[in-house]
Protein backbone atom coordinates (compact mmCIF):
# COMPACT_ATOMS: atom_id res chain seq x y z
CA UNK A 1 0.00 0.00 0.00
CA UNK A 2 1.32 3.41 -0.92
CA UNK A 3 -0.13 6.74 0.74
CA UNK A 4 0.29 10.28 -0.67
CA UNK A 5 -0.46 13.13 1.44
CA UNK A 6 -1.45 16.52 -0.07
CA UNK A 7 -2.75 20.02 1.28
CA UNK A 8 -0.70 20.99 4.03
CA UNK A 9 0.60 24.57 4.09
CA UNK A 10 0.52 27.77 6.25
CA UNK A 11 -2.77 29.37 8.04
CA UNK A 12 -3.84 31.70 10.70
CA UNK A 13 -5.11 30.70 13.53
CA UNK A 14 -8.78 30.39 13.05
CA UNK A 15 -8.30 29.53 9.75
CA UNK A 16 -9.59 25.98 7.91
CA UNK A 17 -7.30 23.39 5.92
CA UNK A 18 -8.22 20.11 4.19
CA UNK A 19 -5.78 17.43 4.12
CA UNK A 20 -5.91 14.04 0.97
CA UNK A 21 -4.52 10.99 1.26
CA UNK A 22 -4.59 9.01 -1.67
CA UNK A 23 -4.26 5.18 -1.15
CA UNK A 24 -2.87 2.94 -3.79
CA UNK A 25 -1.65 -0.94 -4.37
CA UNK A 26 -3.59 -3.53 -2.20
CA UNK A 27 -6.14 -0.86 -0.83
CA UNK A 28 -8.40 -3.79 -0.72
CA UNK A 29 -6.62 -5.25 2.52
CA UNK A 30 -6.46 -1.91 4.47
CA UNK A 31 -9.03 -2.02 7.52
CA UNK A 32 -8.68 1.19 9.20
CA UNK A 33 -7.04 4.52 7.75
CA UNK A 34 -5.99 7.28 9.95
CA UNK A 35 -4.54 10.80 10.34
CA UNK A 36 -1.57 11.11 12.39
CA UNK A 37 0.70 14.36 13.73
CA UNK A 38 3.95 14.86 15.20
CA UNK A 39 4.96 18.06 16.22
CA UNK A 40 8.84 19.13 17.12
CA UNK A 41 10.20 17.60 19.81
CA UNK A 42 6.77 15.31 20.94
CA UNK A 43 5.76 11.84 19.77
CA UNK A 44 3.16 10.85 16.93
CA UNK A 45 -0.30 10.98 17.90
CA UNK A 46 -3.59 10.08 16.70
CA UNK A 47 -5.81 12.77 15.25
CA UNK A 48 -8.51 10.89 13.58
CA UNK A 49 -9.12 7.15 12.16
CA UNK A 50 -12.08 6.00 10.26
CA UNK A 51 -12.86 1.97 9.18
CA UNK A 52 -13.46 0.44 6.03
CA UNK A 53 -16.37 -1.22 6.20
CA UNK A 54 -19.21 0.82 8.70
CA UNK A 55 -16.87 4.20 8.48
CA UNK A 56 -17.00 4.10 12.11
CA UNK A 57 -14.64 7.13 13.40
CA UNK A 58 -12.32 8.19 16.12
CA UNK A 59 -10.80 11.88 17.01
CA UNK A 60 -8.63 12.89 19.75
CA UNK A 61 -9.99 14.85 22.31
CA UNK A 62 -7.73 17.48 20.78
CA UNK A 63 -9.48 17.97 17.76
CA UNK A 64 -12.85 16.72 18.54
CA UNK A 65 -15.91 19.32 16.83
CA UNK A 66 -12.64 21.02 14.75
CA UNK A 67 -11.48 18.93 12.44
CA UNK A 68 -13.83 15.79 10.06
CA UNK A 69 -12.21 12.78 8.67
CA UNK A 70 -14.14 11.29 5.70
CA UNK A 71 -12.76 8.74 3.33
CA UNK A 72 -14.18 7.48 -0.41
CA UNK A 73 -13.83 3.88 -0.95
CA UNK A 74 -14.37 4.29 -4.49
CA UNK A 75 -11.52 6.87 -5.03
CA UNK A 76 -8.96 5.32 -2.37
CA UNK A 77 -9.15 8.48 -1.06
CA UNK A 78 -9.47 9.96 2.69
CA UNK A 79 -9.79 13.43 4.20
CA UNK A 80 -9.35 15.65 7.17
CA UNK A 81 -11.33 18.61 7.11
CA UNK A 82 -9.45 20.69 9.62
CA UNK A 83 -11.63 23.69 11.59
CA UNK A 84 -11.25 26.59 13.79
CA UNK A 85 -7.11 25.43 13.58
CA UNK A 86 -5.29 26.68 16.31
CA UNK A 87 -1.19 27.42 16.43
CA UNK A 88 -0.96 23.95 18.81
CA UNK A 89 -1.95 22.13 15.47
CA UNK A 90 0.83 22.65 13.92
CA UNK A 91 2.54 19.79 13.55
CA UNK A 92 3.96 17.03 10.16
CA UNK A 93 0.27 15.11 9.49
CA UNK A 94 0.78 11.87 8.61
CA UNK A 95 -2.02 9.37 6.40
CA UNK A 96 -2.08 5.89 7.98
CA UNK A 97 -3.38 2.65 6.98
CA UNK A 98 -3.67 -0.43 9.06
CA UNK A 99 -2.96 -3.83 7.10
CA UNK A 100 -3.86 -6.82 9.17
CA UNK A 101 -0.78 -7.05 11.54
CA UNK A 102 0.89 -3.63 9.00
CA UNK A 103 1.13 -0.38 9.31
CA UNK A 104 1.91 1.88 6.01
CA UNK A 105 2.70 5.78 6.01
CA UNK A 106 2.83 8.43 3.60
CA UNK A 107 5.62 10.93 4.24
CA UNK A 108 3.91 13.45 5.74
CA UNK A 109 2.77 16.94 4.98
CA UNK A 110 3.53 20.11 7.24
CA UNK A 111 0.60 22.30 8.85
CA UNK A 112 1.52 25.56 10.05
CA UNK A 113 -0.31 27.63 12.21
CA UNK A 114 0.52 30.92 12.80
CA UNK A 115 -0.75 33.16 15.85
């Protein structure tokens, strides 16, 4: 599986941002994609995840009523639909799929949010 993240950039705070991930390869085995962040000097966290099948969803407390995830089976596509950002968002986003017993990451793309 190979994941390309796009739309990361510089904002002010308040400000929106929508991040793709576009999936490719075996996209028929993933179970569970996800949107990741690491910001300088702390670990990676989980923002959001959503599942294949019922598109069940999951958001840090963090982000929870700021930012959507929402992913097209179809396309092999997934989104984050960031809100309301805030300069503590800033951070590398990462896309993230779960494989049974896998996990596969795009590179990242860099949010910036300026006060």
């Amino acid at each position: 599986v190979q994941l390309v993240e796009s739309g990361g950039g510089l904002v002010q705070a308040g400000g929106s941002l929508r991040l793709s991930c576009a999936a490719s390869g075996s996209t028929f085995s993933i179970i569970t994609m996800g949107w990741y962040r690491q910001a300088p000097g702390k670990q990676r966290e989980l923002v959001a995840s959503i599942t294949t099948g019922g598109g069940s969803t999951k958001y840090a407390d963090s982000v929870k009523g700021r930012f959507t995830i929402s992913r097209d089976n179809a396309k092999n596509t997934m989104a984050l639909q960031m809100n309301s950002l805030k300069p503590e968002d800033t951070a590398v986003y990462y896309c993230n799929a779960y494989v049974r017993y896998k996990d596969y990451w795009g590179k990242g793309t860099l949010v910036t949010v300026s006060s």
